[in-house]
PDB file of N, CA and C in Angstrom:
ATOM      1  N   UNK A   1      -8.599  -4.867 -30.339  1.00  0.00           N
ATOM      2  CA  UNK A   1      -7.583  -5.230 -29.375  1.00  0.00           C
ATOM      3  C   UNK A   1      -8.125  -6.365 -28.516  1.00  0.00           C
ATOM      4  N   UNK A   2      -7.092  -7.533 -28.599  1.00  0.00           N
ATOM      5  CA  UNK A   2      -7.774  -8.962 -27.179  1.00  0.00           C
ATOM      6  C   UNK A   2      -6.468  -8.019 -25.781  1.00  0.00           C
ATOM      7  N   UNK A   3      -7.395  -8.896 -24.912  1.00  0.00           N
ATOM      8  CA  UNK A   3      -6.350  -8.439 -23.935  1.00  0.00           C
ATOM      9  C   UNK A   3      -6.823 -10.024 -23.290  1.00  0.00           C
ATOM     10  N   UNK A   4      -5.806 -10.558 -22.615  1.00  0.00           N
ATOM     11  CA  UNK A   4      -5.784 -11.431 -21.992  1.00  0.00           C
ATOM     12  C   UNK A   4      -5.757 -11.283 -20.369  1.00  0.00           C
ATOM     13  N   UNK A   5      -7.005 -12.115 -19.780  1.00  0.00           N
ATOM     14  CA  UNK A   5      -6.541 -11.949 -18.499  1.00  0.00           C
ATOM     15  C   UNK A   5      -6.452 -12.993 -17.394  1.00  0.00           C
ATOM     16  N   UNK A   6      -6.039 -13.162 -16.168  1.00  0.00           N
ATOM     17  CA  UNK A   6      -6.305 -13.885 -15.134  1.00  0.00           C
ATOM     18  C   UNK A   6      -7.534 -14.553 -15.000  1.00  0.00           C
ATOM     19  N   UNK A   7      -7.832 -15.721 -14.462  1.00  0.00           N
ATOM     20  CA  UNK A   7      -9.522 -16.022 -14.083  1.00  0.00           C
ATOM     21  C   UNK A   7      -9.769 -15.253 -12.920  1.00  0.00           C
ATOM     22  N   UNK A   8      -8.906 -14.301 -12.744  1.00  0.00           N
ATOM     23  CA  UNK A   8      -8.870 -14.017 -11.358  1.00  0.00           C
ATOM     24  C   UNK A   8      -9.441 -12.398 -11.236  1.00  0.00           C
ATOM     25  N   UNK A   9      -9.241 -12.275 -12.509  1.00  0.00           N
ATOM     26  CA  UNK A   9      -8.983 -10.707 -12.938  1.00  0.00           C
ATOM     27  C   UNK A   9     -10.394 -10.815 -13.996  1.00  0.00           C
ATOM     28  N   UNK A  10     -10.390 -11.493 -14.687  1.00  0.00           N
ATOM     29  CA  UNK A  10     -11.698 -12.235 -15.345  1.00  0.00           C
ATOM     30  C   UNK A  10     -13.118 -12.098 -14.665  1.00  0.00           C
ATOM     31  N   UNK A  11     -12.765 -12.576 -13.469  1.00  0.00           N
ATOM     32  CA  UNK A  11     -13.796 -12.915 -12.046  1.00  0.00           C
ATOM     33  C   UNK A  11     -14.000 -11.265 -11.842  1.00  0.00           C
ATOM     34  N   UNK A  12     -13.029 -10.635 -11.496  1.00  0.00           N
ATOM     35  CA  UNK A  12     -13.627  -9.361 -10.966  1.00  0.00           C
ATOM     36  C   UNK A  12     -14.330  -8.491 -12.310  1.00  0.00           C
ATOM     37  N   UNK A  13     -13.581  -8.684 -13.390  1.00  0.00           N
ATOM     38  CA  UNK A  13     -14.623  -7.484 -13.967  1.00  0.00           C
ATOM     39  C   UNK A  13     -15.569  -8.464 -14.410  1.00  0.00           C
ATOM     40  N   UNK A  14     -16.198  -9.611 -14.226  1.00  0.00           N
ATOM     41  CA  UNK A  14     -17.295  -9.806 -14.905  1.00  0.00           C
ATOM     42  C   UNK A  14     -18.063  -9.821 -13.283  1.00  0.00           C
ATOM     43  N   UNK A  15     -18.167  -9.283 -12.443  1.00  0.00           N
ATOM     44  CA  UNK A  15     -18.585  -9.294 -10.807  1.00  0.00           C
ATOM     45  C   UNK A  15     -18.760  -7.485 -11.347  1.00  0.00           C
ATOM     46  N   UNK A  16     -18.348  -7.054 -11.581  1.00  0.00           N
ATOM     47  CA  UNK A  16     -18.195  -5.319 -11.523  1.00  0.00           C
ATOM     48  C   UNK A  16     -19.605  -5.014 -12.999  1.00  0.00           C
ATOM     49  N   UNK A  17     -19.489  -6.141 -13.875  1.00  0.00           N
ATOM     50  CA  UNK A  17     -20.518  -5.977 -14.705  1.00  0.00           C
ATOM     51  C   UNK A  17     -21.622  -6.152 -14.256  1.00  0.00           C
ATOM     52  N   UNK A  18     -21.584  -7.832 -13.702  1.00  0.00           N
ATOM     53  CA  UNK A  18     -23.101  -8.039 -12.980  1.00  0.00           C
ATOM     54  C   UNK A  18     -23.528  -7.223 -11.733  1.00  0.00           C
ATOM     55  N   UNK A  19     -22.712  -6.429 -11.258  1.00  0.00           N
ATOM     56  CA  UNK A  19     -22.862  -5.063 -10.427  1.00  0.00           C
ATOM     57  C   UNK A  19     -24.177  -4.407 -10.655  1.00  0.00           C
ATOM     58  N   UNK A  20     -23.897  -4.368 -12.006  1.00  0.00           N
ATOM     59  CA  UNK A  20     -24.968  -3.308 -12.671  1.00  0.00           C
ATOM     60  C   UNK A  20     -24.228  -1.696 -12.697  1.00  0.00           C
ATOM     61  N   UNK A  21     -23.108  -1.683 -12.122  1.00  0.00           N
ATOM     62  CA  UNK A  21     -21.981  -0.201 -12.160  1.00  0.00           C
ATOM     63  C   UNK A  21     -21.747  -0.167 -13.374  1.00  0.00           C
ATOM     64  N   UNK A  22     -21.642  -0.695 -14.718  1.00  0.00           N
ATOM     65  CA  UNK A  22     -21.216  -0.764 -15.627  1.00  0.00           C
ATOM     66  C   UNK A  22     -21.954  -1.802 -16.960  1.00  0.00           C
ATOM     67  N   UNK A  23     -21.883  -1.414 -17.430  1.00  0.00           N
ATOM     68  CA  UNK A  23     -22.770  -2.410 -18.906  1.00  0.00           C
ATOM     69  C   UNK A  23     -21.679  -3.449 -19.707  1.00  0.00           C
ATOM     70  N   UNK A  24     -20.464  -3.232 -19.877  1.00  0.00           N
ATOM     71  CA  UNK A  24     -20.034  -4.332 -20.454  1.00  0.00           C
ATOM     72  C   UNK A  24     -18.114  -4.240 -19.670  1.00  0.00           C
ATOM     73  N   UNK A  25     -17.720  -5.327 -20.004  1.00  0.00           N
ATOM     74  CA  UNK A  25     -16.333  -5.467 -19.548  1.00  0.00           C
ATOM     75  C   UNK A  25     -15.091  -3.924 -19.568  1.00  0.00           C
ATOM     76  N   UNK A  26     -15.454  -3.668 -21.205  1.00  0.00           N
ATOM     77  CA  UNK A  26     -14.744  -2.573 -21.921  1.00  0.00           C
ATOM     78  C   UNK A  26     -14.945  -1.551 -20.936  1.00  0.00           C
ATOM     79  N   UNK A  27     -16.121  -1.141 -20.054  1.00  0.00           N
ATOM     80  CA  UNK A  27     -16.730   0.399 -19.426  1.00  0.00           C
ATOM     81  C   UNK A  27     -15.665  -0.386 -17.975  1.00  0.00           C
ATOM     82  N   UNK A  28     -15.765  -1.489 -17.290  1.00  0.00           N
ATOM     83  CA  UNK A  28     -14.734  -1.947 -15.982  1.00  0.00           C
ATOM     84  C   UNK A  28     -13.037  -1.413 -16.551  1.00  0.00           C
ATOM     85  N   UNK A  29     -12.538  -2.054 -17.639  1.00  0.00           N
ATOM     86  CA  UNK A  29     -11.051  -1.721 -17.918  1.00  0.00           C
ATOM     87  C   UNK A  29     -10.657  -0.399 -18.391  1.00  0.00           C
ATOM     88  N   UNK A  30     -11.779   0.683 -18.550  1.00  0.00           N
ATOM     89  CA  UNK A  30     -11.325   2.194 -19.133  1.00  0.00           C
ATOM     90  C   UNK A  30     -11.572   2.800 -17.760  1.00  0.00           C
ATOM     91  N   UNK A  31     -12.258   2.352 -17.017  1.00  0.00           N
ATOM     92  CA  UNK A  31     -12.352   3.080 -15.610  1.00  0.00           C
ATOM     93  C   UNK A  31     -11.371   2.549 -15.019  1.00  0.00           C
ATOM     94  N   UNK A  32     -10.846   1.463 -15.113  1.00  0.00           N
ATOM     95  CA  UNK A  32      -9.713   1.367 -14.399  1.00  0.00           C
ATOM     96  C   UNK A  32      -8.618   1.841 -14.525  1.00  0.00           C
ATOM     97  N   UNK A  33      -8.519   1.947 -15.863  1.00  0.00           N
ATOM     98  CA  UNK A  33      -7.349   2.412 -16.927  1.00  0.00           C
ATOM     99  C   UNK A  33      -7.135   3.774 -16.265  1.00  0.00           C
ATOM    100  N   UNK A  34      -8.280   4.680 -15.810  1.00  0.00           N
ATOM    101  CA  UNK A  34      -8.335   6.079 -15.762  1.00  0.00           C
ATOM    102  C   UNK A  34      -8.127   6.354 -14.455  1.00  0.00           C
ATOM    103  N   UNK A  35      -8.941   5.116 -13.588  1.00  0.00           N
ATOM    104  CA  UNK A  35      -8.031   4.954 -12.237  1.00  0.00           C
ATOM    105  C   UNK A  35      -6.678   5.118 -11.986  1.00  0.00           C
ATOM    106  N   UNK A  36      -6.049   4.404 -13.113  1.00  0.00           N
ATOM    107  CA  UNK A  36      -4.644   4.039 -13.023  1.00  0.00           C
ATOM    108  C   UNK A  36      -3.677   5.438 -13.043  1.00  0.00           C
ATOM    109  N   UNK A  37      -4.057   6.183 -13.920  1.00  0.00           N
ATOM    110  CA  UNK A  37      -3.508   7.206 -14.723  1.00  0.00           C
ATOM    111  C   UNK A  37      -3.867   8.420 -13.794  1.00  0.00           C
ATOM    112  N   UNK A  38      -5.820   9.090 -13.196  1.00  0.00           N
ATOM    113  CA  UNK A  38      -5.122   9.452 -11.372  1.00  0.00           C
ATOM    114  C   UNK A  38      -4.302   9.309 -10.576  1.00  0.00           C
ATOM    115  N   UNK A  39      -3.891   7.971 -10.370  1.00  0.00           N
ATOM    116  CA  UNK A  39      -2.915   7.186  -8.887  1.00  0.00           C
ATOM    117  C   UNK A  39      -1.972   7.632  -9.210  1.00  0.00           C
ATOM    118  N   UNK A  40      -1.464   7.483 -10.751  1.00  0.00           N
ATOM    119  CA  UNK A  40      -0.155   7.627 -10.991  1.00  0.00           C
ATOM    120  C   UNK A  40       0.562   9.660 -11.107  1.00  0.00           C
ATOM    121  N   UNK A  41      -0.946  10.347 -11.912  1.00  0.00           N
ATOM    122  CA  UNK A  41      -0.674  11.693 -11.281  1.00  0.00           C
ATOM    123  C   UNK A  41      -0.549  11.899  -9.865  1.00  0.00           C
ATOM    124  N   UNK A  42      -1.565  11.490  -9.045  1.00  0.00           N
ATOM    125  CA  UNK A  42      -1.498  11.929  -7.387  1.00  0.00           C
ATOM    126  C   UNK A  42      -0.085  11.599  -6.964  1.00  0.00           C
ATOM    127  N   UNK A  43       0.374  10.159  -7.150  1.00  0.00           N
ATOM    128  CA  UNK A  43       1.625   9.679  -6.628  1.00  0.00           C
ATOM    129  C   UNK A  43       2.832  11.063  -7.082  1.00  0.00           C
ATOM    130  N   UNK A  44       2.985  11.767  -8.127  1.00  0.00           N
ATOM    131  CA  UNK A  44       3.699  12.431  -8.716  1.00  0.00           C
ATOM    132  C   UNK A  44       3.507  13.451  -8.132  1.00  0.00           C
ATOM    133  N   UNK A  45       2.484  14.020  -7.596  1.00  0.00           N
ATOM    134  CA  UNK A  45       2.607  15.256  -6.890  1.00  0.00           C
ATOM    135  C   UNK A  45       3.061  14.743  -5.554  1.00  0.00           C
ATOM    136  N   UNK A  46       2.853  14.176  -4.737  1.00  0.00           N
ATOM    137  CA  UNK A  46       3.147  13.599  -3.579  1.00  0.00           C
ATOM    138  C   UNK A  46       4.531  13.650  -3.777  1.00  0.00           C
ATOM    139  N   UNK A  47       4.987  12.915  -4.994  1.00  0.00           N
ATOM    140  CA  UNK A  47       6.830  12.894  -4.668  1.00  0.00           C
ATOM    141  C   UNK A  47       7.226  14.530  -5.166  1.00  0.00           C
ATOM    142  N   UNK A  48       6.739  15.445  -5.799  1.00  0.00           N
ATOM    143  CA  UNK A  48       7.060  16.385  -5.977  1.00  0.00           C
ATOM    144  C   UNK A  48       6.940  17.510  -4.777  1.00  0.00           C
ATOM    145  N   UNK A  49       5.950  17.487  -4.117  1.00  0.00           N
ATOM    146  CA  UNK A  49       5.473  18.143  -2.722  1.00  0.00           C
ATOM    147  C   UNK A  49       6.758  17.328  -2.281  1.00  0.00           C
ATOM    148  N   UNK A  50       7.187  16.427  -1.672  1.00  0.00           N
ATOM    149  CA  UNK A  50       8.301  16.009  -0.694  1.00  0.00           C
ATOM    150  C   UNK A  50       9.746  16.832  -1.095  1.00  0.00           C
ATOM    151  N   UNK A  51       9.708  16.697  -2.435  1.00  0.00           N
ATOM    152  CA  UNK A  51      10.840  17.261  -2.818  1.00  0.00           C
ATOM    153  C   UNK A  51      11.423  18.654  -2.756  1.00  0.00           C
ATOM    154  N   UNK A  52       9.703  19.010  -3.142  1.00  0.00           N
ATOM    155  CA  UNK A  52      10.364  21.216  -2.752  1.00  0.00           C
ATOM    156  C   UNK A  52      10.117  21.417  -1.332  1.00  0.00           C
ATOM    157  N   UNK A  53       9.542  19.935  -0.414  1.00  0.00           N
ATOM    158  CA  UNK A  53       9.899  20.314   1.574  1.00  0.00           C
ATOM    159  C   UNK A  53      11.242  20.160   1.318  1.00  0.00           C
ATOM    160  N   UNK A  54      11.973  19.147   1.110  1.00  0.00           N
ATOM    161  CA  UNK A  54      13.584  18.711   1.028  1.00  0.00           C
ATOM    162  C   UNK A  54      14.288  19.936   0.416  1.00  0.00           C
ATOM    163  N   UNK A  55      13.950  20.816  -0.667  1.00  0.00           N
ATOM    164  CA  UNK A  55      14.867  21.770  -1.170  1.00  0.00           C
ATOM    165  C   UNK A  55      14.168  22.923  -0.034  1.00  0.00           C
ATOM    166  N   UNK A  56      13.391  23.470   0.852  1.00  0.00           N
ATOM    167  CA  UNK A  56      13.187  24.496   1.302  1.00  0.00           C
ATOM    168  C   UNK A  56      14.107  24.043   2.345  1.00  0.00           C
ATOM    169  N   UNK A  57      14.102  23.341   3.335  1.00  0.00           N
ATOM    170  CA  UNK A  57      14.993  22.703   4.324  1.00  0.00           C
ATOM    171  C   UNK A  57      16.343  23.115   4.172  1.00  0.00           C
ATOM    172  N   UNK A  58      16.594  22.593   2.774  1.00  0.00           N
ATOM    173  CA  UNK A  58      18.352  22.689   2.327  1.00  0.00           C
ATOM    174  C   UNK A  58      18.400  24.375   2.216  1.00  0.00           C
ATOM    175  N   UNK A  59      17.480  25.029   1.404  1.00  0.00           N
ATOM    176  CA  UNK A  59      17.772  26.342   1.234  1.00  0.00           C
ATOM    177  C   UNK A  59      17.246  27.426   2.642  1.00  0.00           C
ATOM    178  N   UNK A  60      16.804  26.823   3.562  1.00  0.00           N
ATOM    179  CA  UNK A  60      17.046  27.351   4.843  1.00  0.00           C
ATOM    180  C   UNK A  60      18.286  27.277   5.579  1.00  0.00           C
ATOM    181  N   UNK A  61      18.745  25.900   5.384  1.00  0.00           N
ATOM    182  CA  UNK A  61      20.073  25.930   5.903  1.00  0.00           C
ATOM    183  C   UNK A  61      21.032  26.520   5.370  1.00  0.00           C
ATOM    184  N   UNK A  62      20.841  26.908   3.907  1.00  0.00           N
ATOM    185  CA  UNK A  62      22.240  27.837   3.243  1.00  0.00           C
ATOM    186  C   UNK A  62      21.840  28.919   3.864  1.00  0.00           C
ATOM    187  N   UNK A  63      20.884  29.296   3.724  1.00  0.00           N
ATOM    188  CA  UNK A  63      20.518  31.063   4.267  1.00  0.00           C
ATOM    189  C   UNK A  63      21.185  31.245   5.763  1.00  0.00           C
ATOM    190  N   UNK A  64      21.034  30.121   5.868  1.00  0.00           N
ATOM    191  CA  UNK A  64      21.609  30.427   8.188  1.00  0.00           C
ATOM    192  C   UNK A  64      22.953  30.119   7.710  1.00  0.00           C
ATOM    193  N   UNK A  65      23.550  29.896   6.896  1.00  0.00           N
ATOM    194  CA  UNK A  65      25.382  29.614   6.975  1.00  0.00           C
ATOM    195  C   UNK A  65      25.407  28.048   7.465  1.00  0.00           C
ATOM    196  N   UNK A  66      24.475  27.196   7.309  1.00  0.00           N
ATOM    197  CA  UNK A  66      25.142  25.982   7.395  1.00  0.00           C
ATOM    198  C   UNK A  66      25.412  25.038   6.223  1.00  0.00           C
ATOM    199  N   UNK A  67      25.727  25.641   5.106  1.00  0.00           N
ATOM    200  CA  UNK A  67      26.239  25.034   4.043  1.00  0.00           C
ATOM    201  C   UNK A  67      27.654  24.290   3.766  1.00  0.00           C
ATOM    202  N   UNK A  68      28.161  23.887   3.214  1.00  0.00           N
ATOM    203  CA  UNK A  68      29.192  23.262   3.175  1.00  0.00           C
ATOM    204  C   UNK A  68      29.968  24.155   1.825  1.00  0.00           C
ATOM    205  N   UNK A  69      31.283  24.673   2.112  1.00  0.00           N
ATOM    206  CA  UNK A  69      31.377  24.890   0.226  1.00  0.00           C
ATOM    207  C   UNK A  69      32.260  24.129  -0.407  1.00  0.00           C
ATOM    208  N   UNK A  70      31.946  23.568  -1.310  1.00  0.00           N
ATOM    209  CA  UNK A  70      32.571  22.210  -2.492  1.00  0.00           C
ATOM    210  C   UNK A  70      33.523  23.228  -3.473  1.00  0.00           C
ATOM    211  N   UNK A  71      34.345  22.953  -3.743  1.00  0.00           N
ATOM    212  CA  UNK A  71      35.687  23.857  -4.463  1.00  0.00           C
ATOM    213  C   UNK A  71      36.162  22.800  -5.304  1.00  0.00           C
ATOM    214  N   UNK A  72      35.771  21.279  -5.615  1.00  0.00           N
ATOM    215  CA  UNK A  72      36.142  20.391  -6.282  1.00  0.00           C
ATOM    216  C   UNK A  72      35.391  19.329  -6.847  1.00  0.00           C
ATOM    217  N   UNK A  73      35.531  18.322  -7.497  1.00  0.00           N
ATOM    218  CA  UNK A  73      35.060  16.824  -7.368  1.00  0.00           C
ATOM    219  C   UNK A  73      35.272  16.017  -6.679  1.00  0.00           C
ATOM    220  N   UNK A  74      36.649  16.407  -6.027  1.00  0.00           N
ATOM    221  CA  UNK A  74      37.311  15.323  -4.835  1.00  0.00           C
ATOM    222  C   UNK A  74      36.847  15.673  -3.764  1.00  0.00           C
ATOM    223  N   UNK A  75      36.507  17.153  -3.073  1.00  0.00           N
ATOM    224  CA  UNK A  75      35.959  17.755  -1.981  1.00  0.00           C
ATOM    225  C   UNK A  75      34.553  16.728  -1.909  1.00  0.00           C
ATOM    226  N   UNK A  76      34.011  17.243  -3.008  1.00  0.00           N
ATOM    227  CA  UNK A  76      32.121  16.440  -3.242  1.00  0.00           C
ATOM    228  C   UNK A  76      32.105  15.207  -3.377  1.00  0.00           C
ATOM    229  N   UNK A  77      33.093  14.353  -3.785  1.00  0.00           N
ATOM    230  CA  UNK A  77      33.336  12.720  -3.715  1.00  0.00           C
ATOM    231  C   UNK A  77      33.485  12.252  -2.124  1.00  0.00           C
ATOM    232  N   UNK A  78      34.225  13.456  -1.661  1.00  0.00           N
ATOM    233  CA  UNK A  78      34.605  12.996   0.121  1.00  0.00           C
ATOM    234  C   UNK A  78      33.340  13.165   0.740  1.00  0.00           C
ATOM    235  N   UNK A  79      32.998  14.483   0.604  1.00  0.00           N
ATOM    236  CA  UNK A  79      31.356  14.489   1.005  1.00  0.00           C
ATOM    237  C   UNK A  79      30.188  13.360   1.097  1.00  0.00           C
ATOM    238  N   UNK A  80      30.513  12.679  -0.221  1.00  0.00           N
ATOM    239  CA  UNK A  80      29.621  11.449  -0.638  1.00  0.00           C
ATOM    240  C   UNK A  80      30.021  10.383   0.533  1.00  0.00           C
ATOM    241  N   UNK A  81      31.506  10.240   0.429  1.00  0.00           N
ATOM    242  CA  UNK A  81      31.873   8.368   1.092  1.00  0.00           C
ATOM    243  C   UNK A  81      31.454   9.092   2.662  1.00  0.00           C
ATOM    244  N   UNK A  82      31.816  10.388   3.068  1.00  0.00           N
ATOM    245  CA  UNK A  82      30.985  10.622   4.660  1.00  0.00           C
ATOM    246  C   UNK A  82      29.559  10.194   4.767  1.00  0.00           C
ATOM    247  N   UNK A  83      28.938  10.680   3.887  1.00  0.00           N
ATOM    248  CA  UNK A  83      27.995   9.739   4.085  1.00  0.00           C
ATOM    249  C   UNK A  83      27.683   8.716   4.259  1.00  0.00           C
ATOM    250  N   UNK A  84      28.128   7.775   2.641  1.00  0.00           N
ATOM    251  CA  UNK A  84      28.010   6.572   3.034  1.00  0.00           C
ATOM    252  C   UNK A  84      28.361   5.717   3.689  1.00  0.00           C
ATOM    253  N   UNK A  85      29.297   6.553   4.792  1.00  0.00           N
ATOM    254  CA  UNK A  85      29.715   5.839   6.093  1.00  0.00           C
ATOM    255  C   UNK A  85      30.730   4.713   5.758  1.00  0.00           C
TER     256      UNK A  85
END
């Protein structure tokens, strides 16, 4: 596999080699790679944690009776444009 890169991007992993952190280019782009693929799990729990605060919230408020009840599509369409003001 070539991969093409920036002189910019070039510059840093051959700076991360002469580091001495790493022995050749390939060991900078699989650690990054694996970097990448952490950030992108962590980010996913982060939006998942927000989401079951947002559904406990909502399902506190049904439990106290402040729910709304929808009996239609047109009821839940009106619901929508209140919102969107």
């Amino acid at each position: 596999m070539h991969v093409s890169l920036t002189a910019e991007l070039e510059s840093r992993v051959k700076a991360k080699v002469a580091s001495g952190l790493y022995n050749n280019s390939s060991e900078v782009i699989r650690e990054a790679l694996r970097f990448m693929d952490t950030h992108e799990d962590w980010i996913h729990e982060i939006k998942v944690a927000r989401l079951r605060e947002q559904l406990k919230v909502a399902t506190d408020q049904l439990d106290s009776g402040e729910g709304i009840l929808v009996e239609s599509k047109g009821a839940l369409d009106s619901i929508f444009e209140d919102i969107k003001g």
